[in-house]
Structures are given as structure tokens and as C-alpha cells.
Protein backbone atom coordinates (compact mmCIF):
# COMPACT_ATOMS: atom_id res chain seq x y z
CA UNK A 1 91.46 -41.46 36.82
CA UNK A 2 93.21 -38.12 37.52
CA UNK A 3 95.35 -39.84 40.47
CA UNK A 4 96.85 -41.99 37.06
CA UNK A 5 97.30 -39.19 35.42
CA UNK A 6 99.56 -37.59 38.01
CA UNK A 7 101.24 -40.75 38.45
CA UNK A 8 102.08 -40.66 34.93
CA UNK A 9 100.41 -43.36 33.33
CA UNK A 10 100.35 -42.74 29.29
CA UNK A 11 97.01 -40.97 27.89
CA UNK A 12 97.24 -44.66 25.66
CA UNK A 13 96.78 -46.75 28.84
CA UNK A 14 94.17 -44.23 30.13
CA UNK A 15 91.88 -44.18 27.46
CA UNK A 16 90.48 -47.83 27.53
CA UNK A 17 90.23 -47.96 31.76
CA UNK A 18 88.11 -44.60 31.24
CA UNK A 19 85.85 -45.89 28.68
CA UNK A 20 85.19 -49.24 30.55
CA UNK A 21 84.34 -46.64 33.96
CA UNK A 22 82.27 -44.43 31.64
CA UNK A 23 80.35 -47.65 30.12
CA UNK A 24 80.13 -49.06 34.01
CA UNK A 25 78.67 -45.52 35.25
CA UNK A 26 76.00 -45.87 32.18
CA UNK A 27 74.94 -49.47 33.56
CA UNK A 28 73.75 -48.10 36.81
């Protein structure tokens, strides 16, 4: 997630990709 953030992806596009990762990382 961080390299998006340096690539300068808006914290709006961010926020649904990290809470899909943080809901795969809590299925495992």
C-alpha cells in the first residue's frame, strides 16, 4: 500500500483496496 501512496494515488482510492487487504489478512 505505501508504494501507492508514493506514487500518488488519492487517500479516496486507497481506502477501499486497504480494507479489502485488511479483510483478506483476517481470512487466513
Amino acid at each position: 500500500i505505501m508504494e501507492l501512496v508514493d506514487a500518488g494515488v488519492p487517500q479516496h482510492v486507497l481506502a477501499p483496496i486497504r480494507t479489502t487487504i485488511l479483510q483478506v489478512e483476517g481470512v487466513r
